[in-house]
C-alpha atoms as a PDB file:
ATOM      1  CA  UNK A   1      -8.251  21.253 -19.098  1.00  0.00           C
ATOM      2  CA  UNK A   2      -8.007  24.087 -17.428  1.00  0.00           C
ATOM      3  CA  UNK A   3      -9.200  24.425 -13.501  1.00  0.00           C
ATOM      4  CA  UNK A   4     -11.404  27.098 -12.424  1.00  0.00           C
ATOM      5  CA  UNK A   5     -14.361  27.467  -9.757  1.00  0.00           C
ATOM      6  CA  UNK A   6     -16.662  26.601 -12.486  1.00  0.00           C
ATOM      7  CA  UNK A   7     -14.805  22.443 -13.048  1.00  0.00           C
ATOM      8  CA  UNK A   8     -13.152  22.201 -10.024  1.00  0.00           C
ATOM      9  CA  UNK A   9     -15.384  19.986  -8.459  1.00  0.00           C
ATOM     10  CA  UNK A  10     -15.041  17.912 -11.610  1.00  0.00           C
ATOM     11  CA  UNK A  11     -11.462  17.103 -11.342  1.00  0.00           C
ATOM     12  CA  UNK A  12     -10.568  13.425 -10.448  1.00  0.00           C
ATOM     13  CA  UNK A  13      -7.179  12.682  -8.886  1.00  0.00           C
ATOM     14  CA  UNK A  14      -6.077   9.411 -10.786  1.00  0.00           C
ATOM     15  CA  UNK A  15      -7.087   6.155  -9.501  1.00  0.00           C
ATOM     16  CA  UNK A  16      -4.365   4.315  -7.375  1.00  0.00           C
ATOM     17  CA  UNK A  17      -3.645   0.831  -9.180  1.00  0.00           C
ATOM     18  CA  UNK A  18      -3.281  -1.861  -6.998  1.00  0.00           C
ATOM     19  CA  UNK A  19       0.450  -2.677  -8.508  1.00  0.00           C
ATOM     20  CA  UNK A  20       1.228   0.316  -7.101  1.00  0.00           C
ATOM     21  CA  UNK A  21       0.201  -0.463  -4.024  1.00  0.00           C
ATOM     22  CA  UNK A  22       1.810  -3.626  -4.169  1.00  0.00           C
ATOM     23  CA  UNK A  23       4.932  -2.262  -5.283  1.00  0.00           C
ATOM     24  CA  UNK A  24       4.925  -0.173  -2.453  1.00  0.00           C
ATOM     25  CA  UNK A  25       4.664  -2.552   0.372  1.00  0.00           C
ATOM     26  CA  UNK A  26       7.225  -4.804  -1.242  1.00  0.00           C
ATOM     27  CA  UNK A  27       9.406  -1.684  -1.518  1.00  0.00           C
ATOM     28  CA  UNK A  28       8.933  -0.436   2.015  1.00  0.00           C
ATOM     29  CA  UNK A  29       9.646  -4.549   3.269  1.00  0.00           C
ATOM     30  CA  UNK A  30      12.784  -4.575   1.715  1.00  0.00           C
ATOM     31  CA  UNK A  31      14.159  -1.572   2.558  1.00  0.00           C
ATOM     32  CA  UNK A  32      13.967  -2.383   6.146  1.00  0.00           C
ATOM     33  CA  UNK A  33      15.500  -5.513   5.438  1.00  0.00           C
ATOM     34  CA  UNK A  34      12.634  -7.881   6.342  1.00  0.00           C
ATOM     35  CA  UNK A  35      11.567 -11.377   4.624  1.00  0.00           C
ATOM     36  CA  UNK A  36       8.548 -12.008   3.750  1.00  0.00           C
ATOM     37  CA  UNK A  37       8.251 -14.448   6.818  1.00  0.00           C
ATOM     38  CA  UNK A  38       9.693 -11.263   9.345  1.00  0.00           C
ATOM     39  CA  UNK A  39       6.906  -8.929   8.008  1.00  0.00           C
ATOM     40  CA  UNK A  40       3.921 -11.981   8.241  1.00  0.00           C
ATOM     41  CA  UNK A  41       5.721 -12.678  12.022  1.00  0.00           C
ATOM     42  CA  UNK A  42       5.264  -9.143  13.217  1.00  0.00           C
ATOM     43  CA  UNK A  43       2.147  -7.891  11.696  1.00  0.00           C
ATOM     44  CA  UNK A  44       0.241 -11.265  12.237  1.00  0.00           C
ATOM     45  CA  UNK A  45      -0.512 -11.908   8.884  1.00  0.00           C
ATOM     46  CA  UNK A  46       0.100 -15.300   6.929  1.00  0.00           C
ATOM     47  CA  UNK A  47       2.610 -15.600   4.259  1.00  0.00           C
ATOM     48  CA  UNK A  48       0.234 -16.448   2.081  1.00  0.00           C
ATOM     49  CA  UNK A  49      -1.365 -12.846   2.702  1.00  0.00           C
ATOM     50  CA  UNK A  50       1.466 -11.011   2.508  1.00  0.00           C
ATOM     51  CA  UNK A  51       2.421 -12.271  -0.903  1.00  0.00           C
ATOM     52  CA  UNK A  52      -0.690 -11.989  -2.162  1.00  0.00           C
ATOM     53  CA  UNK A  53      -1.016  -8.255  -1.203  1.00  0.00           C
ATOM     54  CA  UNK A  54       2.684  -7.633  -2.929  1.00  0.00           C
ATOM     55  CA  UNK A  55       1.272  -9.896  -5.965  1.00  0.00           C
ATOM     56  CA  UNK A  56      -1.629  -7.007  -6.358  1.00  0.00           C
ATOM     57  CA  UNK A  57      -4.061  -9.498  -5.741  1.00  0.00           C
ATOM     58  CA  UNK A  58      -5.094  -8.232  -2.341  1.00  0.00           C
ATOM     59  CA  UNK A  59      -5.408  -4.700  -0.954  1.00  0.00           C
ATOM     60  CA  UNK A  60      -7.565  -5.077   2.362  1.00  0.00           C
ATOM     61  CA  UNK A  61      -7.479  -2.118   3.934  1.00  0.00           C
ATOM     62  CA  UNK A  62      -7.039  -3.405   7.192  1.00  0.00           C
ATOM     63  CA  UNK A  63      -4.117  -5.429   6.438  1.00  0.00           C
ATOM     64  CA  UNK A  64      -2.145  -3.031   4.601  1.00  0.00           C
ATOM     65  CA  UNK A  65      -2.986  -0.541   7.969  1.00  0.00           C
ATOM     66  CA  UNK A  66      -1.297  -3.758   9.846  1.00  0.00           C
ATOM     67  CA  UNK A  67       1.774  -3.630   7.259  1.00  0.00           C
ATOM     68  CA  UNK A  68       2.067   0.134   7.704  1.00  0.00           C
ATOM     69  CA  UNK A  69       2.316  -0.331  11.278  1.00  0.00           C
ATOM     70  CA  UNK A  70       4.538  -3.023  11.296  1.00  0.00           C
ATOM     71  CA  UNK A  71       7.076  -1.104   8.704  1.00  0.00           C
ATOM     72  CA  UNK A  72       6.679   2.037  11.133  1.00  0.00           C
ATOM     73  CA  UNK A  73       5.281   4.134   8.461  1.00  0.00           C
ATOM     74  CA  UNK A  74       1.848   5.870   8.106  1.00  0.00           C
ATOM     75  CA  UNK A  75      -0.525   3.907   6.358  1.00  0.00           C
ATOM     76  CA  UNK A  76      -0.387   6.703   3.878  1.00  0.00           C
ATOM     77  CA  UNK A  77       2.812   5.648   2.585  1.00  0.00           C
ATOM     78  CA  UNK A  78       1.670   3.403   0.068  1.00  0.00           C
ATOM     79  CA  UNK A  79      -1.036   4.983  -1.150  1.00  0.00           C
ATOM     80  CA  UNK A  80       0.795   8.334  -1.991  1.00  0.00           C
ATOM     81  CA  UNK A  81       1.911   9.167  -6.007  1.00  0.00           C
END
């Protein structure tokens, strides 16, 4: 398909799975070196939440906003392709 003023309206970006999400936060915890325990600590979520977000399971908004801050990226991070 081709884009041009005509479609370009039409054209969907594909839809974010929620493994990918949850890749992504697991990802970003690890590469800062922090335990699923560490990342529940200082974003004030249970352990139970966190792995539940990283099992794809959960993707509240507002906690992966309390991740992002607590990983000191942009919330953006793990919703980008």
């Amino acid at each position: 398909m081709s884009i041009s003023l005509n479609n370009f309206n039409n054209v969907q970006p594909p839809a974010l799975q929620a493994d990918d999400v949850a890749a992504r936060v697991k990802a970003a915890r690890e590469n800062v070196g922090y335990s699923i325990e560490d990342l529940a600590v200082t974003c004030g979520l249970a352990n139970e939440e966190i792995i539940d977000i990283e099992d794809g399971t959960d993707s509240d908004p507002a906690k992966l906003r309390r991740i992002a801050s607590a990983l000191q990226l942009p919330p953006s991070a793990f919703l980008a392709a």
